[in-house]
Protein backbone atom coordinates (compact mmCIF):
# COMPACT_ATOMS: atom_id res chain seq x y z
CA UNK A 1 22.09 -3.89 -14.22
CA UNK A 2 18.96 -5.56 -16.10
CA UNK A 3 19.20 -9.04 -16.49
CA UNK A 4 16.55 -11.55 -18.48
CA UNK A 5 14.03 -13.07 -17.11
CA UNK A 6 13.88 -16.70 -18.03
CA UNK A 7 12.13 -17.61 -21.26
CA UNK A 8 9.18 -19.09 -19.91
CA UNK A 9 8.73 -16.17 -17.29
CA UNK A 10 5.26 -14.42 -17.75
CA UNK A 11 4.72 -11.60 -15.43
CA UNK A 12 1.23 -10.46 -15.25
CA UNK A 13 0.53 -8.25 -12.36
CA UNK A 14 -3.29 -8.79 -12.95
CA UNK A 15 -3.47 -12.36 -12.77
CA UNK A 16 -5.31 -14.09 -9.70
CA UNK A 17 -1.80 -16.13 -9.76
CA UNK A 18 -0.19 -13.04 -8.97
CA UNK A 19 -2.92 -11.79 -6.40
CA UNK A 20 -2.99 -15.12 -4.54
CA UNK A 21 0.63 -16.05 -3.88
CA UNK A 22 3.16 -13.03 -5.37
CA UNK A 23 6.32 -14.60 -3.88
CA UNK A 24 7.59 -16.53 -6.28
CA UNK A 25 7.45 -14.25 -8.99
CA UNK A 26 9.32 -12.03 -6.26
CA UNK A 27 11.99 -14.85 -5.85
CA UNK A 28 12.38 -15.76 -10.25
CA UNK A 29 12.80 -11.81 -10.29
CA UNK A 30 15.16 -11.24 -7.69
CA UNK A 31 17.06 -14.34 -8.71
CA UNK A 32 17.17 -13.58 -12.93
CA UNK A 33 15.98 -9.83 -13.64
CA UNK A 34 16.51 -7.81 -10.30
CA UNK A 35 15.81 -4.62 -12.62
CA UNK A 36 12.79 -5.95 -14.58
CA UNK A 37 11.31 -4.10 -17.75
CA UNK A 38 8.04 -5.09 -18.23
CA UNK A 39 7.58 -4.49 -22.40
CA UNK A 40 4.03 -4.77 -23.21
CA UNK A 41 3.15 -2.58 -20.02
CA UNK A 42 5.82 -0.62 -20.31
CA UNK A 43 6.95 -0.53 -16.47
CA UNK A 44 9.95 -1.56 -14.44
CA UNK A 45 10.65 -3.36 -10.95
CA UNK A 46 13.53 -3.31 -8.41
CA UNK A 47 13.13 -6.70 -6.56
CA UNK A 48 16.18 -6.11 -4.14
CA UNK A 49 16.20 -4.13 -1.71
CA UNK A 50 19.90 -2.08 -2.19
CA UNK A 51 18.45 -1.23 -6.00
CA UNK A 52 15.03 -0.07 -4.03
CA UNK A 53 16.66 2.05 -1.84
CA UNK A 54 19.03 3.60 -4.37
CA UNK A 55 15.79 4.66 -6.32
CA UNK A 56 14.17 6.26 -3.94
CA UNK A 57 16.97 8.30 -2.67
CA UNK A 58 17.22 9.49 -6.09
CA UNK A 59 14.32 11.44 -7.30
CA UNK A 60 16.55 12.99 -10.33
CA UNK A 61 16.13 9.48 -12.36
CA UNK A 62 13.48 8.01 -10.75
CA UNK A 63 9.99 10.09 -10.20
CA UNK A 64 7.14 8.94 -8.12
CA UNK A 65 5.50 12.05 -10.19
CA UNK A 66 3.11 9.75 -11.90
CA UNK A 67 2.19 7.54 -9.03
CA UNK A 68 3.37 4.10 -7.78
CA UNK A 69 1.11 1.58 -9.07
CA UNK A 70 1.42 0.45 -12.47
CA UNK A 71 -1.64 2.66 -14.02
CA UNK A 72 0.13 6.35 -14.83
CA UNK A 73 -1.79 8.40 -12.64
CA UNK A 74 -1.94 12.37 -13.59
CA UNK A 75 -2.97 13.23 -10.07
CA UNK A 76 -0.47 11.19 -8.39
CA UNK A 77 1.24 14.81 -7.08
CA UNK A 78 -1.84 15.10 -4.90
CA UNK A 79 -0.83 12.37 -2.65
CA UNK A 80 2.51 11.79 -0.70
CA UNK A 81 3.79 8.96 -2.44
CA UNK A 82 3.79 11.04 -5.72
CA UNK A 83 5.65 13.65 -4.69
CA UNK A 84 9.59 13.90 -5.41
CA UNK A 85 11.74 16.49 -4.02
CA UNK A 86 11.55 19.23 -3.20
CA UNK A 87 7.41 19.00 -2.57
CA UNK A 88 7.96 15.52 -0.58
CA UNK A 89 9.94 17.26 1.92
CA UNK A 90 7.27 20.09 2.49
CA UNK A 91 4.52 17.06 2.25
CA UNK A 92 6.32 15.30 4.65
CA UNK A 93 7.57 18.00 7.16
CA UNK A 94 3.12 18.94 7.34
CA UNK A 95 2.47 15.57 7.69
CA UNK A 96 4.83 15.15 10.89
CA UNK A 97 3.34 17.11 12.84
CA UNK A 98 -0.24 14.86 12.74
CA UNK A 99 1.82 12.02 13.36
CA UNK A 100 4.48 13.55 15.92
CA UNK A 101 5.70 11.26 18.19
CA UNK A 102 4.16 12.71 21.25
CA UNK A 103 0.59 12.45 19.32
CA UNK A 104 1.48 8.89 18.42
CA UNK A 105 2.71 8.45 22.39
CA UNK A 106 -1.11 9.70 23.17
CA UNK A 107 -3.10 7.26 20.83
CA UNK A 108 -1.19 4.23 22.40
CA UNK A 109 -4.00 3.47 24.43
CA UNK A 110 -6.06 3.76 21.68
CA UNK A 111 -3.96 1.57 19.09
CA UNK A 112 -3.59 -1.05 21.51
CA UNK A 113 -7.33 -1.53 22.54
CA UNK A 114 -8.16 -1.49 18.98
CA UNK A 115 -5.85 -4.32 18.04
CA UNK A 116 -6.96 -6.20 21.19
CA UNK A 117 -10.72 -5.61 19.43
CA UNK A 118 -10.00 -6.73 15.95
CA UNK A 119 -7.71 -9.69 17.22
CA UNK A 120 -10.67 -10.79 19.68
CA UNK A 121 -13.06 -10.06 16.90
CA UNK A 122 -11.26 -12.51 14.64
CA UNK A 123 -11.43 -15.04 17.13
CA UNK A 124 -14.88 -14.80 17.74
CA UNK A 125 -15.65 -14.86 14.21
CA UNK A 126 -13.22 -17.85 13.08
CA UNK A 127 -13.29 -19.75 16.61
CA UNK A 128 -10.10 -20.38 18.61
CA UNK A 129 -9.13 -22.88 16.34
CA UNK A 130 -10.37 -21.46 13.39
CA UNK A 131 -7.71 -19.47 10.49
CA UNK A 132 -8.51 -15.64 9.63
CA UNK A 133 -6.80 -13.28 7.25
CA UNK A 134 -4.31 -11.49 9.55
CA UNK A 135 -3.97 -8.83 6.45
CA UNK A 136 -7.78 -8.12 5.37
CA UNK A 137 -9.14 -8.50 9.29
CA UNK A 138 -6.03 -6.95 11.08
CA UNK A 139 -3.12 -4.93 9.37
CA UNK A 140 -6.07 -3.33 6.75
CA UNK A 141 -7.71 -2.07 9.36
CA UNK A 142 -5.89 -1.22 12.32
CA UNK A 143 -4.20 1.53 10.37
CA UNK A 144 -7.53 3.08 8.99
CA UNK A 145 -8.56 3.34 12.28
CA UNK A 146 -5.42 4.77 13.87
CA UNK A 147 -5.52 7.43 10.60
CA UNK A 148 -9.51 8.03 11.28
CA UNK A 149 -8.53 8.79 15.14
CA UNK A 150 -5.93 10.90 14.16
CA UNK A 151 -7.91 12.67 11.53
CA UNK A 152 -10.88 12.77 13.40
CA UNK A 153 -13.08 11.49 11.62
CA UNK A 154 -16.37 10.44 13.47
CA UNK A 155 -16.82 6.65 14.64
CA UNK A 156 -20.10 6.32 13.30
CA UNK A 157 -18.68 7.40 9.86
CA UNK A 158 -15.02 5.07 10.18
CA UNK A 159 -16.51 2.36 8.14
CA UNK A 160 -18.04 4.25 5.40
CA UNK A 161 -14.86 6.26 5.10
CA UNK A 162 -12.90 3.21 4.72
CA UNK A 163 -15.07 1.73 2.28
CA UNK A 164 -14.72 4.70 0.21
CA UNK A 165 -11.11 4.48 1.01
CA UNK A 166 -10.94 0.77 -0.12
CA UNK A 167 -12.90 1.45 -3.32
CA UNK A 168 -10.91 3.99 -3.99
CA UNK A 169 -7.25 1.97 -4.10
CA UNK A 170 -8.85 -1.28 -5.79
CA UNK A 171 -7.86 -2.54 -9.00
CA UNK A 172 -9.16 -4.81 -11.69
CA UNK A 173 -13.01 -5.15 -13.14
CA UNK A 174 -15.30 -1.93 -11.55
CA UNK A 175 -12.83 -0.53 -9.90
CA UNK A 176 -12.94 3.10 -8.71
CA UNK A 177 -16.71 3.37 -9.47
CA UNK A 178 -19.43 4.73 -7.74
CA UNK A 179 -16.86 6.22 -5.43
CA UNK A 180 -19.66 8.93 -3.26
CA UNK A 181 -21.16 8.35 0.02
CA UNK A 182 -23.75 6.78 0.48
C-alpha cells in the first residue's frame, strides 16, 4: 500500500543531510509512506522490513536487473545483486563454494586476528579514550580483507585493490573516475 509522505517531506538521497544521519528519513518513511515513490527520480523504497522481504522473494515484479542503487545501471547483471532468478541461483550456488562453510571455518584465525589488528589500530590511532568510525575503520574493511584472503589477492596489493574497489562504489561529484591501477 503507498501512503503520502507528509507535505513538507523532501527526500533527497544526495544530500549531506541524508549522508550524515539517514535515520530519520528512515523513521518519517516507515511511519507515513512505507512504499515510497520518489517522482522526480523516478524510484521507489520499502522502509519495512515484511514489504522488503516480500520484494525480494519475488523477482516476477520486482527486478534487481538494473542494479540496486538509485542510478539504472545496464551492467548491473554482471554482479550478484543484479541478478534475478533463475541466474541468481546459478550466481549464488558458484559463489558458495568460495565461501563454504568449511573455507569460512579455515579463515577464522585469520578474520579474528585481523579484527584484533584494525580494532588495536583504531586505538592507537584515536587513543584509548579517543572516538573512531567503527564503519569506515572496521566493518569497511574487515570484509575487504576477508574477500582479498579468500580471493587471493596478494597483501602487498589489498590496499590498492580496495581503493579501486572504493572508487568504484562511490557516489556524488568525480565519482567512478580514474578507476585503473596505479
Amino acid at each position: 500500500v503507498t501512503a503520502a509522505a507528509p507535505d513538507d517531506f523532501v527526500f533527497d538521497p544526495y544530500s549531506m543531510e541524508y549522508a550524515l544521519d539517514p535515520y530519520p528519513f528512515y523513521e518519517c518513511l516507515r511511519e507515513n509512506a512505507p512504499v515510497y515513490h520518489h517522482r522526480e527520480m523516478d524510484f521507489y523504497i520499502l522502509s519495512r522490513y515484511e514489504d522488503v522481504w516480500k520484494a525480494h522473494r519475488d523477482a516476477g515484479i520486482y527486478s534487481s536487473a538494473h542494479g540496486v542503487t538509485i542510478e539504472v545501471q545496464d551492467n548491473a547483471g554482471m554482479i550478484l545483486l543484479g541478478k534475478d532468478a533463475p541466474d541468481h541461483g546459478w550466481a549464488k550456488a558458484m559463489m558458495a563454494k568460495v565461501f563454504s562453510r568449511e573455507r569460512m571455518e579455515a579463515l577464522d584465525p585469520f578474520i579474528r586476528q585481523r579484527a584484533v589488528d584494525l580494532l588495536e589500530g583504531a586505538y592507537k590511532k584515536h587513543g584509548q579514550d579517543g572516538e573512531f568510525d567503527m564503519v569506515t575503520e572496521f566493518s569497511v574493511e574487515l570484509p575487504l580483507y576477508v574477500i582479498s584472503e579468500l580471493l587471493g589477492i596478494p597483501k602487498e596489493l589489498r590496499s590498492e585493490v580496495h581503493h579501486q574497489a572504493n572508487k568504484f562504489l562511490a557516489r556524488g561529484d568525480g565519482a567512478g573516475e580514474d578507476l585503473q591501477m596505479e
